[in-house]
C-alpha atoms as a PDB file:
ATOM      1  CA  UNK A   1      80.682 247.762 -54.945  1.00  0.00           C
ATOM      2  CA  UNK A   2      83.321 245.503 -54.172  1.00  0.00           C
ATOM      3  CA  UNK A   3      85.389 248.027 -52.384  1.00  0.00           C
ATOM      4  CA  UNK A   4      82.509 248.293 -49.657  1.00  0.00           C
ATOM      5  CA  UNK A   5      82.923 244.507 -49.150  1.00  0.00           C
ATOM      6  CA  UNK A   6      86.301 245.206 -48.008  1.00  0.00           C
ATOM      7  CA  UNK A   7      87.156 247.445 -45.134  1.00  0.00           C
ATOM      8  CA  UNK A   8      91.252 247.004 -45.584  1.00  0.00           C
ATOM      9  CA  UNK A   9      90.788 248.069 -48.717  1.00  0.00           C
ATOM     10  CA  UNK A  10      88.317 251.154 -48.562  1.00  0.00           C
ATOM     11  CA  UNK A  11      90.307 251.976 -45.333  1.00  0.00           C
ATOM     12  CA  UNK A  12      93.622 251.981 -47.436  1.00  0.00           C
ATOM     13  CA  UNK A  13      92.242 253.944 -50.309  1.00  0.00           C
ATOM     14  CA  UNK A  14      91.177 256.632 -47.641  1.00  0.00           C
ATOM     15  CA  UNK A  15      94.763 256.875 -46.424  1.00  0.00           C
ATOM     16  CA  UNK A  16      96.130 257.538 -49.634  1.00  0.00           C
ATOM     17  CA  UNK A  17      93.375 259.826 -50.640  1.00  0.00           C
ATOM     18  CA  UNK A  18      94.397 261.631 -47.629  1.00  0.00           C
ATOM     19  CA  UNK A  19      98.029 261.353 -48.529  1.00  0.00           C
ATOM     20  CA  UNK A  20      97.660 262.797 -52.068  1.00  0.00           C
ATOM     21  CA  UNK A  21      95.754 265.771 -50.380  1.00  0.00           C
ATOM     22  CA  UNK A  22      98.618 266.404 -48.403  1.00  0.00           C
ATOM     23  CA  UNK A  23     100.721 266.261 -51.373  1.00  0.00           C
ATOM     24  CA  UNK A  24      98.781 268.703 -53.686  1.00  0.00           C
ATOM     25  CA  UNK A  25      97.313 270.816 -51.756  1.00  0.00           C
ATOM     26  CA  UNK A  26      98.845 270.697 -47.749  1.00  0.00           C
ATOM     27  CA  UNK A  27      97.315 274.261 -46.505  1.00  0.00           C
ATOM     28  CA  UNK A  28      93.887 272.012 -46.952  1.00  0.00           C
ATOM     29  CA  UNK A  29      94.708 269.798 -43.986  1.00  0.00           C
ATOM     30  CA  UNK A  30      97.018 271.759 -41.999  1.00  0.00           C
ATOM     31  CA  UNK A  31      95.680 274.339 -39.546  1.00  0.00           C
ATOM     32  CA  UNK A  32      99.554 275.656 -38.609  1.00  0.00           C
ATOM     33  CA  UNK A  33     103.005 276.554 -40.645  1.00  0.00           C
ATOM     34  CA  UNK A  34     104.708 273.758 -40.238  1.00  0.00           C
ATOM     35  CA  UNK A  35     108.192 276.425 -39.618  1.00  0.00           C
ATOM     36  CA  UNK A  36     106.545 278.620 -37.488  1.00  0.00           C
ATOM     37  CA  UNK A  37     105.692 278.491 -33.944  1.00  0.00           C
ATOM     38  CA  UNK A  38     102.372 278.120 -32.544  1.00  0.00           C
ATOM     39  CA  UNK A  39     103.186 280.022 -29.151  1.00  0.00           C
ATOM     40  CA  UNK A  40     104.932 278.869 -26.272  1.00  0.00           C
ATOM     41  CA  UNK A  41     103.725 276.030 -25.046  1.00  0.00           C
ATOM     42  CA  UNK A  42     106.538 273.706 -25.815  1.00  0.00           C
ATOM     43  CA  UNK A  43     106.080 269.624 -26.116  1.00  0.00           C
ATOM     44  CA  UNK A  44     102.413 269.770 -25.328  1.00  0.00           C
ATOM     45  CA  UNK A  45     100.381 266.973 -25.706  1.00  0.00           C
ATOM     46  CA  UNK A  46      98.351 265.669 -28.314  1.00  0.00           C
ATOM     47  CA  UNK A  47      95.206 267.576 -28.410  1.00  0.00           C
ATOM     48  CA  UNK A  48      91.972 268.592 -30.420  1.00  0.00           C
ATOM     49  CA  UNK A  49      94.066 271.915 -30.957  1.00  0.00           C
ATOM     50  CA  UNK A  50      97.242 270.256 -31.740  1.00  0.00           C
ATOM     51  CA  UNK A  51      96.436 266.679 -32.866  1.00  0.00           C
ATOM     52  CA  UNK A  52     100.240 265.517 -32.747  1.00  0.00           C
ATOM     53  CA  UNK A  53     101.597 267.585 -30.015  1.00  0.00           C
ATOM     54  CA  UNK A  54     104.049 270.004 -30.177  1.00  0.00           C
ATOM     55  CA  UNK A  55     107.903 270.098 -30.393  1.00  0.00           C
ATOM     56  CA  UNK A  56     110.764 271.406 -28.674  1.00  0.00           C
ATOM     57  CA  UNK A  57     110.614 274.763 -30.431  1.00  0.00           C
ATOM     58  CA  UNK A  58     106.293 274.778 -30.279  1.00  0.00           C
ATOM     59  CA  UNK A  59     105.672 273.570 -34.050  1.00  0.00           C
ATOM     60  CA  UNK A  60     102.820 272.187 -34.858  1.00  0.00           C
ATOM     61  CA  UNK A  61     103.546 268.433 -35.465  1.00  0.00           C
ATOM     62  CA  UNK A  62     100.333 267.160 -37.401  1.00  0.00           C
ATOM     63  CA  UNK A  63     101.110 270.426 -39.674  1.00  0.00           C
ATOM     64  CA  UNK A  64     104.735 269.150 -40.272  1.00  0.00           C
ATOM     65  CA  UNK A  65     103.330 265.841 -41.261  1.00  0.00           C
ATOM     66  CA  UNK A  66     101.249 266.908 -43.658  1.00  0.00           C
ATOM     67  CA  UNK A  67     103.568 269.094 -45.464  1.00  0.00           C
ATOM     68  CA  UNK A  68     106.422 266.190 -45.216  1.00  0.00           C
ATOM     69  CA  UNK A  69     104.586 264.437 -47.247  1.00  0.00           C
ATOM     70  CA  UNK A  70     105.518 266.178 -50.469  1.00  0.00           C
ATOM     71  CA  UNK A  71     108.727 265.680 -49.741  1.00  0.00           C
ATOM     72  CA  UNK A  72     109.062 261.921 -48.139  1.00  0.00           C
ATOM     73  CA  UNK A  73     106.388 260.521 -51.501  1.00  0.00           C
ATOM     74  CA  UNK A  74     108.081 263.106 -54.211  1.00  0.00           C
ATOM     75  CA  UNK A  75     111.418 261.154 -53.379  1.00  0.00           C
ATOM     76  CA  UNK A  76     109.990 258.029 -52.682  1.00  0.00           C
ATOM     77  CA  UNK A  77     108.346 258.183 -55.976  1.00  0.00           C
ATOM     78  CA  UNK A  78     111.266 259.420 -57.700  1.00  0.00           C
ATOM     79  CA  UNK A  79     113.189 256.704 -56.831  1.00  0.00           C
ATOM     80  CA  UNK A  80     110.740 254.001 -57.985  1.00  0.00           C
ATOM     81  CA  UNK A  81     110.991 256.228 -61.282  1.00  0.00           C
ATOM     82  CA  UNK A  82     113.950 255.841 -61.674  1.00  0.00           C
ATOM     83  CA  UNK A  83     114.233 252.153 -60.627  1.00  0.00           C
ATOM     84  CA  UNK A  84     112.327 251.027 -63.162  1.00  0.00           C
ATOM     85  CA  UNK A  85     113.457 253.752 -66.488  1.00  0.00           C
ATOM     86  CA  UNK A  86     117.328 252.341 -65.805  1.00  0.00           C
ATOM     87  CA  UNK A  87     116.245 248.734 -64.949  1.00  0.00           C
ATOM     88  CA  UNK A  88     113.231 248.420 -68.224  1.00  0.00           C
ATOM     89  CA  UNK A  89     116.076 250.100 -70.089  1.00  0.00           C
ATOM     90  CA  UNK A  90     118.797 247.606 -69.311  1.00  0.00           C
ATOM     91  CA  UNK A  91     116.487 244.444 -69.214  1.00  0.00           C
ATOM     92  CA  UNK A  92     114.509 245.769 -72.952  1.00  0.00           C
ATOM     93  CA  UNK A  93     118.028 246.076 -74.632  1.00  0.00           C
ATOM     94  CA  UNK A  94     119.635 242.611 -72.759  1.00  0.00           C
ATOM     95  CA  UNK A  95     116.264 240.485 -73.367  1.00  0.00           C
ATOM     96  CA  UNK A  96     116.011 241.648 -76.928  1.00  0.00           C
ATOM     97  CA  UNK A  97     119.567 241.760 -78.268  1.00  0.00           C
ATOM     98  CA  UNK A  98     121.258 238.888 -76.402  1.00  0.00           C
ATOM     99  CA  UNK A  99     124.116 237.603 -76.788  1.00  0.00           C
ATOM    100  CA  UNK A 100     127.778 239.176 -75.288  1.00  0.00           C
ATOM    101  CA  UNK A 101     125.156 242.095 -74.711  1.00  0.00           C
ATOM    102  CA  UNK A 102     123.227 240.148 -72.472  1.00  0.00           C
ATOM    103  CA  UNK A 103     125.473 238.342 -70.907  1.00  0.00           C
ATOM    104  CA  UNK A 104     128.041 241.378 -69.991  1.00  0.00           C
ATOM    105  CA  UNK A 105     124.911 243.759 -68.456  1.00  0.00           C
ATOM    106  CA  UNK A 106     123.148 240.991 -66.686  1.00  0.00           C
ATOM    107  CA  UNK A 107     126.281 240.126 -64.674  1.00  0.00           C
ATOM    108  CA  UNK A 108     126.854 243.713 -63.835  1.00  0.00           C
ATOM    109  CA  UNK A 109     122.901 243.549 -62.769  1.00  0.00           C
ATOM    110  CA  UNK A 110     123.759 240.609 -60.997  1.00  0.00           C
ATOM    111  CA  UNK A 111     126.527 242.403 -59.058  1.00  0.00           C
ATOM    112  CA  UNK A 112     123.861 245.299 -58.097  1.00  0.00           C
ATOM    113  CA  UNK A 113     121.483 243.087 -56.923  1.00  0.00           C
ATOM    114  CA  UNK A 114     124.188 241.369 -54.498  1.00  0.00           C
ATOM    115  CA  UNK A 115     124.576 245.086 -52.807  1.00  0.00           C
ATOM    116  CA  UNK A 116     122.165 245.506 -50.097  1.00  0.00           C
ATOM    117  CA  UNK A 117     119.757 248.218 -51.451  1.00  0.00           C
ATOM    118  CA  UNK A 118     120.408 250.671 -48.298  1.00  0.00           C
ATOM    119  CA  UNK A 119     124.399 250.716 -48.470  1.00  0.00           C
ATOM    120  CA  UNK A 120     124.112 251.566 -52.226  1.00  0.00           C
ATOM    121  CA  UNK A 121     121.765 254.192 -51.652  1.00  0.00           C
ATOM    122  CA  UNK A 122     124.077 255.386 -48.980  1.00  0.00           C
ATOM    123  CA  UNK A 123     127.497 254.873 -51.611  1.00  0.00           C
ATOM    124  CA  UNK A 124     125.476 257.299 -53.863  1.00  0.00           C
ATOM    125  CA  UNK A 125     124.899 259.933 -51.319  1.00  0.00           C
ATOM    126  CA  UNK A 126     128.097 259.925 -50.138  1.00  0.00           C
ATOM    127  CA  UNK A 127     129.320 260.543 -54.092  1.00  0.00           C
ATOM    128  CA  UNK A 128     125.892 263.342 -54.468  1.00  0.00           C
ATOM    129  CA  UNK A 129     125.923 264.610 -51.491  1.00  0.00           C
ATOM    130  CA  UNK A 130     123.070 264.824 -48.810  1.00  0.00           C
ATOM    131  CA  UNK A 131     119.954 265.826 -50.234  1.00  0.00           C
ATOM    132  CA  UNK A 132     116.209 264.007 -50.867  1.00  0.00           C
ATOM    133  CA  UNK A 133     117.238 264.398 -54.651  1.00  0.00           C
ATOM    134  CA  UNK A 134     120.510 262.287 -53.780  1.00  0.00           C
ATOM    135  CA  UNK A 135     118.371 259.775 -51.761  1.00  0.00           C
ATOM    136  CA  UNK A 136     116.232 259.107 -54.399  1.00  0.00           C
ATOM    137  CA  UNK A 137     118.513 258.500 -57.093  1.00  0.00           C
ATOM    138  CA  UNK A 138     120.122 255.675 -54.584  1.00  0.00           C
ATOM    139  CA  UNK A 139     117.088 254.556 -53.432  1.00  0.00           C
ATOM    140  CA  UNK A 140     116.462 253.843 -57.243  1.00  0.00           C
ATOM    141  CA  UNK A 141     119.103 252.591 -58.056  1.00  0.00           C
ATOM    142  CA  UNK A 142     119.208 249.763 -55.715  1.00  0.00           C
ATOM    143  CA  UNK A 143     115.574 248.308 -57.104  1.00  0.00           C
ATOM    144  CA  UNK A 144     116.759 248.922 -60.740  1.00  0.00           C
ATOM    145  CA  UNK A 145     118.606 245.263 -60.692  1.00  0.00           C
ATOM    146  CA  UNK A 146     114.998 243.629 -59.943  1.00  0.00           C
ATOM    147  CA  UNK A 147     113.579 245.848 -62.411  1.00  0.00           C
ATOM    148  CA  UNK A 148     116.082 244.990 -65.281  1.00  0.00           C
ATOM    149  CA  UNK A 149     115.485 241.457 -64.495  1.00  0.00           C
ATOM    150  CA  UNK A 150     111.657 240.894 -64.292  1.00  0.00           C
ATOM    151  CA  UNK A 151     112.058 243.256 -67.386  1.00  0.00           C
ATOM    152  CA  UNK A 152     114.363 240.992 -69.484  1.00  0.00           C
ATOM    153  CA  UNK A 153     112.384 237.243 -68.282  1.00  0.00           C
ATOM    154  CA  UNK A 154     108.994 239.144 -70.118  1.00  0.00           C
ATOM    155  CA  UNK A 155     110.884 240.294 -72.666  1.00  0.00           C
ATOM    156  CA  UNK A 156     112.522 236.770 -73.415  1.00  0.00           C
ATOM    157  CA  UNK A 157     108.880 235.399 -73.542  1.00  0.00           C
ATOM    158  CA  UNK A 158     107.475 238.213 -75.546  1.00  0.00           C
ATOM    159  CA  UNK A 159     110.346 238.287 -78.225  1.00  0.00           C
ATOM    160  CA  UNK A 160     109.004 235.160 -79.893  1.00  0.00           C
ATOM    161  CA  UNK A 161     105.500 235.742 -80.157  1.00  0.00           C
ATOM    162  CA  UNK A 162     103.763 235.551 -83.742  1.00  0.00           C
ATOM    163  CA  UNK A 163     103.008 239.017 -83.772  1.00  0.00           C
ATOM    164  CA  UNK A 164     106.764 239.550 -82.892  1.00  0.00           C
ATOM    165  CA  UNK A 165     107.668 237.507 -86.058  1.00  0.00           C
ATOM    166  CA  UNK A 166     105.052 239.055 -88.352  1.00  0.00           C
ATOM    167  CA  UNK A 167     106.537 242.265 -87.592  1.00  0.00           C
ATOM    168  CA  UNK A 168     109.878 241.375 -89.076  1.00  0.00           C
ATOM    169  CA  UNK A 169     108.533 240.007 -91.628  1.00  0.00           C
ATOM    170  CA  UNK A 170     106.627 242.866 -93.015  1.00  0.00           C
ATOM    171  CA  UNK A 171     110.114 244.984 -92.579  1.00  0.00           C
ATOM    172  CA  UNK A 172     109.887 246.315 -89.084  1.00  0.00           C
ATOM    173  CA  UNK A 173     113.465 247.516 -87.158  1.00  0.00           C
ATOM    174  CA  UNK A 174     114.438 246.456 -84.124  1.00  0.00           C
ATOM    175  CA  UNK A 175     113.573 249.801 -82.186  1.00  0.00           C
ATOM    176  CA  UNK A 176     110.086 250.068 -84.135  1.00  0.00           C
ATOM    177  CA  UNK A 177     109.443 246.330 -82.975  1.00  0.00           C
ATOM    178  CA  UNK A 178     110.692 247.009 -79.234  1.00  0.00           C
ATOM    179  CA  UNK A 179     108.458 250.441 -78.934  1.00  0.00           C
ATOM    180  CA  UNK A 180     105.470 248.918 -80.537  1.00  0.00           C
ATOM    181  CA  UNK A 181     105.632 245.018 -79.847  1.00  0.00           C
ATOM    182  CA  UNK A 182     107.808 244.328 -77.261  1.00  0.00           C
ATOM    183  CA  UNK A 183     107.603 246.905 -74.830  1.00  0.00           C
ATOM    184  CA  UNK A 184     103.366 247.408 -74.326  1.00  0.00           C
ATOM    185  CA  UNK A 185     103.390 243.427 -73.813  1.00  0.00           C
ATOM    186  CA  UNK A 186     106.326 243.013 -70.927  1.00  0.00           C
ATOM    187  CA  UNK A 187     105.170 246.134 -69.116  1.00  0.00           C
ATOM    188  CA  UNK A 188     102.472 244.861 -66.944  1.00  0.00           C
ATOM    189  CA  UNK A 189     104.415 242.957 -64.489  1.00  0.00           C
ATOM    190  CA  UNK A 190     106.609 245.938 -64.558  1.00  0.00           C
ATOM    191  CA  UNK A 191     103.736 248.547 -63.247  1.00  0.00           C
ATOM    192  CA  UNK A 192     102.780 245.810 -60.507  1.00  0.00           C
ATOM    193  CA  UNK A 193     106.368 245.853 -59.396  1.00  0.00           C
ATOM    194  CA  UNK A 194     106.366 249.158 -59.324  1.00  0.00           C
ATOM    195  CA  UNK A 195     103.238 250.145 -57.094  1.00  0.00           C
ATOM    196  CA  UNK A 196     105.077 247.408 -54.706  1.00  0.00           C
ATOM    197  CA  UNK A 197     108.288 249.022 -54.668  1.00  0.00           C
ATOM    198  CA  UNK A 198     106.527 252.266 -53.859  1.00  0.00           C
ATOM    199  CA  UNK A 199     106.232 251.071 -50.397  1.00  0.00           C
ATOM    200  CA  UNK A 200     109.839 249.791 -50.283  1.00  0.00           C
ATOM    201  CA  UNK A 201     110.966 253.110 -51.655  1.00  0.00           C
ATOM    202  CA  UNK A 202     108.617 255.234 -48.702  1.00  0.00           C
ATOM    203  CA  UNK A 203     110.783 252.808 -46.271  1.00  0.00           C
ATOM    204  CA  UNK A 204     113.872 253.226 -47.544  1.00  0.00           C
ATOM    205  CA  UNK A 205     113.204 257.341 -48.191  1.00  0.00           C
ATOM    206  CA  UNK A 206     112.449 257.725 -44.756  1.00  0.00           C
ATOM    207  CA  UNK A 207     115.140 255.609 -43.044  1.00  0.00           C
ATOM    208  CA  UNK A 208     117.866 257.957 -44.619  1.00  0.00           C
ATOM    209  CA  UNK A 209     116.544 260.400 -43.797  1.00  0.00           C
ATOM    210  CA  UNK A 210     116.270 259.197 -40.425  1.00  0.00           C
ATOM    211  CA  UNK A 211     119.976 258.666 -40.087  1.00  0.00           C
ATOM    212  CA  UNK A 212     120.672 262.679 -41.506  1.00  0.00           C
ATOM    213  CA  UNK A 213     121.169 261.697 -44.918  1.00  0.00           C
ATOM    214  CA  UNK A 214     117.908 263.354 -46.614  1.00  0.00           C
ATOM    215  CA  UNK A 215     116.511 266.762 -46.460  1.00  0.00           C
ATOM    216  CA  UNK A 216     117.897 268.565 -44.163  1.00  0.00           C
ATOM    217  CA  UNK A 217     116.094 270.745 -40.961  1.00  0.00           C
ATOM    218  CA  UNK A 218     113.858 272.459 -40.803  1.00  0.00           C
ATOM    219  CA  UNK A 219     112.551 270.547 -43.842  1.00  0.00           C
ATOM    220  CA  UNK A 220     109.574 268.374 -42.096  1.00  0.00           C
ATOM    221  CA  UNK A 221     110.475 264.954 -44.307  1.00  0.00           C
ATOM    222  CA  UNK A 222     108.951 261.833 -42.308  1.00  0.00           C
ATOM    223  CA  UNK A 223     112.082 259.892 -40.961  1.00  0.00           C
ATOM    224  CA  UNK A 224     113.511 263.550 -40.583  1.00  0.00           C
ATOM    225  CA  UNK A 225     110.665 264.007 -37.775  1.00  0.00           C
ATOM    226  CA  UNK A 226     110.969 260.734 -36.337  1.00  0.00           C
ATOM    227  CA  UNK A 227     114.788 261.234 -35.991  1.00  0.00           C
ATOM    228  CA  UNK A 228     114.362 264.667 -34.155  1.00  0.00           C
ATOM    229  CA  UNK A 229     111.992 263.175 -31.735  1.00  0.00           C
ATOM    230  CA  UNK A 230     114.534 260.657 -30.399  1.00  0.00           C
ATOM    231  CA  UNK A 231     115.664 263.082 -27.679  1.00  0.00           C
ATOM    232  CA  UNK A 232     112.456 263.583 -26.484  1.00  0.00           C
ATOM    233  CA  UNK A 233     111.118 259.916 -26.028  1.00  0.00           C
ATOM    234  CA  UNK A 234     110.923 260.059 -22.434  1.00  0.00           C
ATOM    235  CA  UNK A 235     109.262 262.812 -22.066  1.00  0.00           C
ATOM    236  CA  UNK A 236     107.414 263.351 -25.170  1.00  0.00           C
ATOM    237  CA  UNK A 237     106.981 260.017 -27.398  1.00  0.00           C
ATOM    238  CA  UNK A 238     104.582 261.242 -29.557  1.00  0.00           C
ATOM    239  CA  UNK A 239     107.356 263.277 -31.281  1.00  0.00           C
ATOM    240  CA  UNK A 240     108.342 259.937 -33.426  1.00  0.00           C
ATOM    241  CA  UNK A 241     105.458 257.633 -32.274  1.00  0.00           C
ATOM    242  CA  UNK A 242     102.708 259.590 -34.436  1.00  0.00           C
ATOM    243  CA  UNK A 243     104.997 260.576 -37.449  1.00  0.00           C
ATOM    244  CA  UNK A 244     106.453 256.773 -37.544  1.00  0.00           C
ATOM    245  CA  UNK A 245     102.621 255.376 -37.185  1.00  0.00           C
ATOM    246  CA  UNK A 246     102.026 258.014 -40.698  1.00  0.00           C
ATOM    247  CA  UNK A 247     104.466 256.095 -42.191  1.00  0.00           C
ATOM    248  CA  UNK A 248     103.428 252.699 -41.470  1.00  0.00           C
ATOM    249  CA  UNK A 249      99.705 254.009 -42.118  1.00  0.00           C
ATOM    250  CA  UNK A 250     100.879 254.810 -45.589  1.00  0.00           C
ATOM    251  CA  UNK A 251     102.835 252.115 -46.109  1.00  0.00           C
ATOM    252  CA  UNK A 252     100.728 249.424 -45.599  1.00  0.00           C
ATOM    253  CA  UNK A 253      98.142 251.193 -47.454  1.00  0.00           C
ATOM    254  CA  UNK A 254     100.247 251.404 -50.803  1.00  0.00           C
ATOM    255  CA  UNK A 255     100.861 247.991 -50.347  1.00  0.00           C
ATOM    256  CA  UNK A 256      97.641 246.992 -50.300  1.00  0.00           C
ATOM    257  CA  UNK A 257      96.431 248.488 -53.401  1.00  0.00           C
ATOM    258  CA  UNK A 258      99.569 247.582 -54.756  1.00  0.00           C
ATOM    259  CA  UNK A 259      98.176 244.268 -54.303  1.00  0.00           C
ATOM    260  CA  UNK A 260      95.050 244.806 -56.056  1.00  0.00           C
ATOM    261  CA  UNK A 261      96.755 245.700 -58.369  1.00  0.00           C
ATOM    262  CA  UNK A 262      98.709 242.901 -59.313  1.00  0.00           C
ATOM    263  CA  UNK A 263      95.959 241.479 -59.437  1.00  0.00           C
ATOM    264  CA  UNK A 264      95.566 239.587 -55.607  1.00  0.00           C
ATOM    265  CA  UNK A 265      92.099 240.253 -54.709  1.00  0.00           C
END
């Protein structure tokens, strides 16, 4: 098999095995409540009992980690969701219709794409409200420009097909031609987009959270744990070493499939 042949890759498709355990079914992999404490010993070590340590209030870290990742990848994934419903949307109607159309919506896109991803994701928490729902619908927000774009060039190309033509021909609308035609034939560069912005979108999940603007504690999100453990890396690094190394685990993992993909073997 060619996966064999590749270590990266059959090392990358056991982290995100792993990670979609986590996701389903947490209790599997975690041997503590991630709210609870696990007795008093306080900032202990990474161990075979505790394989992350402990905290400040004598949580189980690794257990935390697991069950964060429901809620770091359910945002995450939300956002690239919605990303790429407002930006296919936008760049489906624009590349199809033309025209003022066109030209009005692709300079507002163009305006969106000009705003660093991060400070509109922050501009639409600050209008939400803090919250991993809020962070996701900025986080998606920001990639819907590149969306609508890539979206509208495949559309452009697609609209003058033969098939496209023969369509109107034999009395097809525009919507029935778009839904049947249009849209299965410009959505493959989409879906490799997509799995790439996944990886953005963990990023850019866990950074807000990081600064205070995702869930909220006790909720054990990803950049959540590596923000509390900036007190403690002194005396206790592992606190955001370990979660952040999770995240770039994961990351580069998603990526690399991503990559397979779209097709780069």
């Amino acid at each position: 098999m060619t996966i064999l042949r590749k270590p990266g890759l059959l090392i990358s498709a056991l982290v995100l095995l792993v990670t979609v355990v986590a996701m389903v079914a947490p209790q599997l992999l975690a041997p503590y409540d991630p709210y609870a404490s696990v007795g008093t010993a306080r900032l202990a070590p990474p161990s075979l009992e505790h394989l992350f340590g402990t905290d400040h209030l004598a949580r189980d870290v690794f257990s935390r980690v697991v069950y964060g990742a429901q809620l770091s990848l359910s945002a995450a994934a939300l956002a690239v969701v919605a990303g790429v419903l407002i930006g296919s949307i936008v760049g489906l109607v624009c590349g199809y219709v033309g025209g003022p159309v066109d030209l009005v919506a692709m300079r507002f896109v163009d305006v969106l794409i000009a705003i660093p991803g991060i400070l509109l994701a922050l501009i639409v928490v600050a209008s939400l409200g803090f919250g991993p729902l809020s962070v996701a619908l900025g986080v998606g927000l920001g990639t819907a420009g590149a969306f609508a774009r890539v979206m509208r060039a495949q559309v452009l190309r697609v609209r003058g097909e033969e098939y496209v033509e023969a369509a109107r021909t034999l009395g097809s609308r525009g919507p029935a031609i778009l839904v049947r035609h249009v849209l299965p034939n410009a959505a493959r560069p989409i879906i490799a987009m997509a799995s790439l912005e996944l990886a953005l979108a963990i990023l850019a999940v866990s950074a807000l959270s990081f600064l205070g603007f995702g869930a909220q504690p006790p909720a054990p999100e990803w950049g959540a744990l590596v923000s509390a453990g900036r007190d403690f890396v002194a005396t206790a690094p592992w606190l955001s070493l370990l979660p952040g190394a999770v995240i770039l685990a994961v990351v580069l993992s998603v990526n690399r499939i991503a990559r397979v993909i779209g097709g780069d073997r």
